[in-house]
N, C-alpha and C. Protein backbone atom coordinates (compact mmCIF):
# COMPACT_ATOMS: atom_id res chain seq x y z
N UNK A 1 -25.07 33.21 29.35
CA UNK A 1 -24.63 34.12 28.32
C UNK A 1 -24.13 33.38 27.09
N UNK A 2 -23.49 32.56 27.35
CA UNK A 2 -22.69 31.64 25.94
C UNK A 2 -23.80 31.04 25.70
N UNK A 3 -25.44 30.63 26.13
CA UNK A 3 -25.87 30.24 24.38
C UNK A 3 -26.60 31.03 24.31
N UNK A 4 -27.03 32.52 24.58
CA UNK A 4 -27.18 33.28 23.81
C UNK A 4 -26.36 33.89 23.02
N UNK A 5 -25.00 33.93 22.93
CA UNK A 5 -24.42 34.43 21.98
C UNK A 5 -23.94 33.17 21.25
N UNK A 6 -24.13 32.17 21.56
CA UNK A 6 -24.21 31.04 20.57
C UNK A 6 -25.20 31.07 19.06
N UNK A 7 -26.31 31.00 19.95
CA UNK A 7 -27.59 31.51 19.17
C UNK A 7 -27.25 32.89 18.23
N UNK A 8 -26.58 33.12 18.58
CA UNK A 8 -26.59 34.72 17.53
C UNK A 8 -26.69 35.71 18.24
N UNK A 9 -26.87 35.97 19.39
CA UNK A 9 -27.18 37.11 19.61
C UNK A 9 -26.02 38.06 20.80
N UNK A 10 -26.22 39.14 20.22
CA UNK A 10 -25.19 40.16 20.79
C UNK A 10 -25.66 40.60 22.44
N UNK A 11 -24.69 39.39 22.96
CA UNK A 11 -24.63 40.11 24.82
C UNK A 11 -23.17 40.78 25.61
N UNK A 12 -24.04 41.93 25.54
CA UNK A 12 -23.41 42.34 26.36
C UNK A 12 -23.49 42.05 28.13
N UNK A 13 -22.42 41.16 28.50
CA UNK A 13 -22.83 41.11 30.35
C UNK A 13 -22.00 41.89 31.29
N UNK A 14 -22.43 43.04 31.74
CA UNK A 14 -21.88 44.27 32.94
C UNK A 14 -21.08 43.57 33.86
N UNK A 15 -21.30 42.20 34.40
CA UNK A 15 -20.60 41.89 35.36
C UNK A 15 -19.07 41.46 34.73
N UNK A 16 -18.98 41.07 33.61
CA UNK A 16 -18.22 40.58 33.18
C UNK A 16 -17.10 41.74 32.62
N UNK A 17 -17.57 43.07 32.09
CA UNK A 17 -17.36 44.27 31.32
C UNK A 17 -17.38 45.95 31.78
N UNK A 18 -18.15 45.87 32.98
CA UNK A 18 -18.27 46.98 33.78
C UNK A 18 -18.81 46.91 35.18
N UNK A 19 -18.05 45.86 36.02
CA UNK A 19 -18.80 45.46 36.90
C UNK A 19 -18.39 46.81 37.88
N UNK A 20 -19.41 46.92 38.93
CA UNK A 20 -19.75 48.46 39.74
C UNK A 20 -20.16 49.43 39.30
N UNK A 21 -20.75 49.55 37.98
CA UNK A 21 -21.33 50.32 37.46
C UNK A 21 -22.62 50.44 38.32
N UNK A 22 -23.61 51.85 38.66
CA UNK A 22 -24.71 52.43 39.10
C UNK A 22 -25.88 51.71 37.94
N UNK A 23 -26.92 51.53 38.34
CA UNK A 23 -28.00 50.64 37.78
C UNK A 23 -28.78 51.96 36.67
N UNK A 24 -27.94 52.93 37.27
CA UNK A 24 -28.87 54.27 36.08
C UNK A 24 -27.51 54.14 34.73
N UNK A 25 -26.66 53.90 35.06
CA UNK A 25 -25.73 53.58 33.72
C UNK A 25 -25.68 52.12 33.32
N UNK A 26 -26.24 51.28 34.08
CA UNK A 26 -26.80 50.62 33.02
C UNK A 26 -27.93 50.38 32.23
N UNK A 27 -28.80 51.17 32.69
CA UNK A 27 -30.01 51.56 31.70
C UNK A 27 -29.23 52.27 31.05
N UNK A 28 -28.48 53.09 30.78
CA UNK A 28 -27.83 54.38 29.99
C UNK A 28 -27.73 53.62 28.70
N UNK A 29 -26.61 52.68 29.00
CA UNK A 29 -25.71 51.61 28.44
C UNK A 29 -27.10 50.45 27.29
N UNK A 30 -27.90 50.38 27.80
CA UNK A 30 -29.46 49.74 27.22
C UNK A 30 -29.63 50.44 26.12
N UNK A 31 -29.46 52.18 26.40
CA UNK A 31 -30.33 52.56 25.82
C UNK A 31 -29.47 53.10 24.43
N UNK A 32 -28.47 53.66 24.58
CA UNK A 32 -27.53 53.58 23.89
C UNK A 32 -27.15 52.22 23.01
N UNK A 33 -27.18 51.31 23.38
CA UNK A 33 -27.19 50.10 22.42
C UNK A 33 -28.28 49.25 22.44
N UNK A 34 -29.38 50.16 22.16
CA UNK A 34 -30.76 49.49 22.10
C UNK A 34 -30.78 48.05 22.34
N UNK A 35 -30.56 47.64 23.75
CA UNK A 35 -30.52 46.21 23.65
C UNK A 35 -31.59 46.20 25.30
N UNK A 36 -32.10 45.32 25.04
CA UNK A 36 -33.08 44.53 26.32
C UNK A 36 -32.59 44.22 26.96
N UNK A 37 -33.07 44.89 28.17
CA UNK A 37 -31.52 44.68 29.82
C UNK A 37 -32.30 42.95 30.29
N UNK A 38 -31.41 42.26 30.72
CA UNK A 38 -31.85 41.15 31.22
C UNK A 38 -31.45 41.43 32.65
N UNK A 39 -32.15 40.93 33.19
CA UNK A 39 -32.01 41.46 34.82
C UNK A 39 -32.08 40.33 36.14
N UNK A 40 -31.90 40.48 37.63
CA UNK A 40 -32.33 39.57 38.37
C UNK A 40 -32.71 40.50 39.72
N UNK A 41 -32.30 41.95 39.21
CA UNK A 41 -32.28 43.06 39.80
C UNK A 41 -33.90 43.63 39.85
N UNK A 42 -34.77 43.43 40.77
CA UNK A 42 -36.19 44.25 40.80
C UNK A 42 -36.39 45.79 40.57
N UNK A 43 -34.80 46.34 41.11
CA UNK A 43 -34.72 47.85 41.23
C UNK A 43 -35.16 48.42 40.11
N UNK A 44 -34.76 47.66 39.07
CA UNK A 44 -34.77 47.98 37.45
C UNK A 44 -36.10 48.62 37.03
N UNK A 45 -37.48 47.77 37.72
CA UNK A 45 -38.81 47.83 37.33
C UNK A 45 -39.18 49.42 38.15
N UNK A 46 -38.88 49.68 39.33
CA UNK A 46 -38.85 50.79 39.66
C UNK A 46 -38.16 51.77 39.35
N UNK A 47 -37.24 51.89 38.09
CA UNK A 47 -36.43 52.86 37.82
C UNK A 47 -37.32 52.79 36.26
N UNK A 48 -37.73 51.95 36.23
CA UNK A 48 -38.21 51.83 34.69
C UNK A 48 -39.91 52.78 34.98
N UNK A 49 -40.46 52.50 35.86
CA UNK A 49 -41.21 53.01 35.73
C UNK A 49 -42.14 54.06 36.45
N UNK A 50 -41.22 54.07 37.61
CA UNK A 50 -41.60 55.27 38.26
C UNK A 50 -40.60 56.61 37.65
N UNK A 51 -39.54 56.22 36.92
CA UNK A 51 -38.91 57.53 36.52
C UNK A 51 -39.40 57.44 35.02
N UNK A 52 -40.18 56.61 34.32
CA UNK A 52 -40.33 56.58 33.12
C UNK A 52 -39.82 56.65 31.96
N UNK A 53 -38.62 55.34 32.06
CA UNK A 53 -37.22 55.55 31.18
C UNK A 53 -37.85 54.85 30.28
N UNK A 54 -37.46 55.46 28.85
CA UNK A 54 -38.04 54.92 27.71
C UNK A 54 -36.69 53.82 27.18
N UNK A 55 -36.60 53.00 27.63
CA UNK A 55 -35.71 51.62 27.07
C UNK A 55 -36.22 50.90 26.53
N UNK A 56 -34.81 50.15 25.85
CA UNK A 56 -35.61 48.80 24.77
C UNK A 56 -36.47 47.57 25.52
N UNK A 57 -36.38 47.34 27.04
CA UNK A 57 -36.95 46.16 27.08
C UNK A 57 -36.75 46.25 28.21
N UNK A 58 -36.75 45.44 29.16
CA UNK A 58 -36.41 44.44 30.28
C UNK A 58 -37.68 43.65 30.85
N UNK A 59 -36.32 42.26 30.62
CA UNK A 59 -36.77 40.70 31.40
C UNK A 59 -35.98 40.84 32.77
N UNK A 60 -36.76 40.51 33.61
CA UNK A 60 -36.70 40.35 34.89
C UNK A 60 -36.46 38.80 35.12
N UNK A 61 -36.08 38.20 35.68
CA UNK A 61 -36.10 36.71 35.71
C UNK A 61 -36.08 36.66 37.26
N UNK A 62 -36.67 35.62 37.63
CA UNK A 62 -37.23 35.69 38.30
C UNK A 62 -37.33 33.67 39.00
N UNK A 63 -36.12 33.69 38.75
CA UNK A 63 -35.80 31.66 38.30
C UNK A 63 -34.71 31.50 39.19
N UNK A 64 -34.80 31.72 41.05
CA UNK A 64 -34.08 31.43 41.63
C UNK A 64 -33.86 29.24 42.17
N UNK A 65 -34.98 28.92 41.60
CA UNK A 65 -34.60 27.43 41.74
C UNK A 65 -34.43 26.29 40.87
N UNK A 66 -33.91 27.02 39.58
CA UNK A 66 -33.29 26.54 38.44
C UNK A 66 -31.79 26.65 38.50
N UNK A 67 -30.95 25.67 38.01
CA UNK A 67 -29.76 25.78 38.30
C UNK A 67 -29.19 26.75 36.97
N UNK A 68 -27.88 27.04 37.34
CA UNK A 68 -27.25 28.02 35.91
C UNK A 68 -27.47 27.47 34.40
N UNK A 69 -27.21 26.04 34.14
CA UNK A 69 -27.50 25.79 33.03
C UNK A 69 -29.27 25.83 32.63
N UNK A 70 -29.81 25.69 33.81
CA UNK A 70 -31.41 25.89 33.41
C UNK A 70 -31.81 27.18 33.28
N UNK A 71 -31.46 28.11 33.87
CA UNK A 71 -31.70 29.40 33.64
C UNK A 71 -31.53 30.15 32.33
N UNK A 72 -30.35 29.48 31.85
CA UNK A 72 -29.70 29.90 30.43
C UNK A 72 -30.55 29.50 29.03
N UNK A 73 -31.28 28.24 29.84
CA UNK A 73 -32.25 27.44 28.67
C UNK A 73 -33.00 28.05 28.74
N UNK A 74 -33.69 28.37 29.93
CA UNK A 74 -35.12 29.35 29.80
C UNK A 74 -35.11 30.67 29.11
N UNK A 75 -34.05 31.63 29.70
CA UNK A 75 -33.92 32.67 28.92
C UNK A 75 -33.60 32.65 27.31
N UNK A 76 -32.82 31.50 26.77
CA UNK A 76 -33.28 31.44 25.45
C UNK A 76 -34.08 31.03 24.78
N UNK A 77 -35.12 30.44 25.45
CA UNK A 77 -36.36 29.99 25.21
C UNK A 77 -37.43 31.40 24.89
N UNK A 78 -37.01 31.73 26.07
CA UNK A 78 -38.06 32.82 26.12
C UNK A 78 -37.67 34.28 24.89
N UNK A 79 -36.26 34.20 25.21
CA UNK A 79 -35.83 35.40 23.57
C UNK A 79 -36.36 34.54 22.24
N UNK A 80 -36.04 33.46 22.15
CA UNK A 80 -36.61 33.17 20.45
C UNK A 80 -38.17 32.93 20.56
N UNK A 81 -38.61 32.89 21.39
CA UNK A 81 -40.13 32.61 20.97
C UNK A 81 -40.61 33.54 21.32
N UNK A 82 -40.22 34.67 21.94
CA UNK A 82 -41.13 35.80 22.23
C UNK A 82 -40.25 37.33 21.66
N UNK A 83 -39.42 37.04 20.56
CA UNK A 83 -38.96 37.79 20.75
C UNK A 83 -39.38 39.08 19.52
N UNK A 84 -40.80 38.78 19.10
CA UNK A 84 -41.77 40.16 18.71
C UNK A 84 -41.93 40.94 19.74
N UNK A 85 -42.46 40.31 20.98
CA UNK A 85 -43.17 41.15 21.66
C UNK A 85 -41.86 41.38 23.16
N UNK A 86 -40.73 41.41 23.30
CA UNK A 86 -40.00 42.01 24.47
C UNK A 86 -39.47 43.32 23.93
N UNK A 87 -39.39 44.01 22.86
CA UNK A 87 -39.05 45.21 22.39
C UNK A 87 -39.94 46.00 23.04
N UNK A 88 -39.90 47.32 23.94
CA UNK A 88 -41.02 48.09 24.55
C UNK A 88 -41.02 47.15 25.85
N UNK A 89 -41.04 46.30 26.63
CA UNK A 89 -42.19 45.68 27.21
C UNK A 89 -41.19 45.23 28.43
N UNK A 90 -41.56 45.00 29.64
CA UNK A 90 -41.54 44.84 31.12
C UNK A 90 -42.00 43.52 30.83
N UNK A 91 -41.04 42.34 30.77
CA UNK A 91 -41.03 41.02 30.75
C UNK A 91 -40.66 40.20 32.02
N UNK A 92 -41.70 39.27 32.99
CA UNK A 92 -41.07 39.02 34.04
C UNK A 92 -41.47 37.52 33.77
N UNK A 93 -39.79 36.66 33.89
CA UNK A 93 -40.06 35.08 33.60
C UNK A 93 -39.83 33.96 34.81
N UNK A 94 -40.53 33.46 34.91
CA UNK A 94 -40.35 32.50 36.45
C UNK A 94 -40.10 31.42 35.41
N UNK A 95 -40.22 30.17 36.21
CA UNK A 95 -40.08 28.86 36.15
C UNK A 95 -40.71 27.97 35.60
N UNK A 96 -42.14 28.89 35.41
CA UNK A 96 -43.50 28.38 34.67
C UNK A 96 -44.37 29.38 34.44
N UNK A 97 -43.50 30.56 34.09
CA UNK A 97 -44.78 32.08 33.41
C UNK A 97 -43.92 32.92 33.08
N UNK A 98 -44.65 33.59 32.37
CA UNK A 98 -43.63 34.85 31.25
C UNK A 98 -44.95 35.73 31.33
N UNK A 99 -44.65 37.16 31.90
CA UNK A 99 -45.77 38.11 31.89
C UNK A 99 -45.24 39.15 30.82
N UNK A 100 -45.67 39.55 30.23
CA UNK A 100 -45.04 40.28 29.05
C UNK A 100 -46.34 41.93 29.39
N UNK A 101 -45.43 42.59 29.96
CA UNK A 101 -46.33 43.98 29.98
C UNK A 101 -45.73 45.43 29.23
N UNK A 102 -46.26 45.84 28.23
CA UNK A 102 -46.21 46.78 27.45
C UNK A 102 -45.52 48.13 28.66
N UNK A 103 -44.36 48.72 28.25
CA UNK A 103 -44.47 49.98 28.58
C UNK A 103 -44.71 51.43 28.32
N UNK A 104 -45.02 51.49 26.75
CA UNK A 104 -45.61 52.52 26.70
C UNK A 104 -46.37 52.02 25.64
């Protein structure tokens, strides 16, 4: 989280701010502050799209054998260089791939 908000950018993190919150208020919480849920949570992709919630984004990550500081690099890797196309879009990033799928 600290170098994305290093970098500039506005995070909000639930665990830190509303931790026990239900995974449908935090899409709520997404959608209301149009921001791209970053996730480690799969549930997300099934709430995203079998109930067909129109949200700003979600990255899935998917980088369980990267340590915390590597994880943090990747995910800001992956927001500044991709970050035309995660608005709309079902983003899932491993260790060595970024699938970027449109949701509507």
């Amino acid at each position: 989280m600290r170098s994305l908000r290093a970098a500039g950018h506005a995070v909000y993190h639930v665990a830190e701010q509303s931790a026990g919150v239900s995974d449908e208020q935090v899409l709520q919480l997404s959608i209301q502050t149009d921001s791209i849920l970053i996730t480690t949570d799969k549930d997300f992709g099934e709430l995203v799209f079998r109930q067909r919630k129109l949200i700003p984004g979600v990255m899935l990550l998917r980088l369980h054998s990267l340590s915390p500081g590597e994880r943090a690099a990747r995910v800001a890797e992956i927001v500044d260089r991709h970050a035309a196309e995660l608005p709309g879009a079902f983003t899932v990033v491993t260790a060595r791939a970024v699938r970027i799928r449109t949701m509507y």
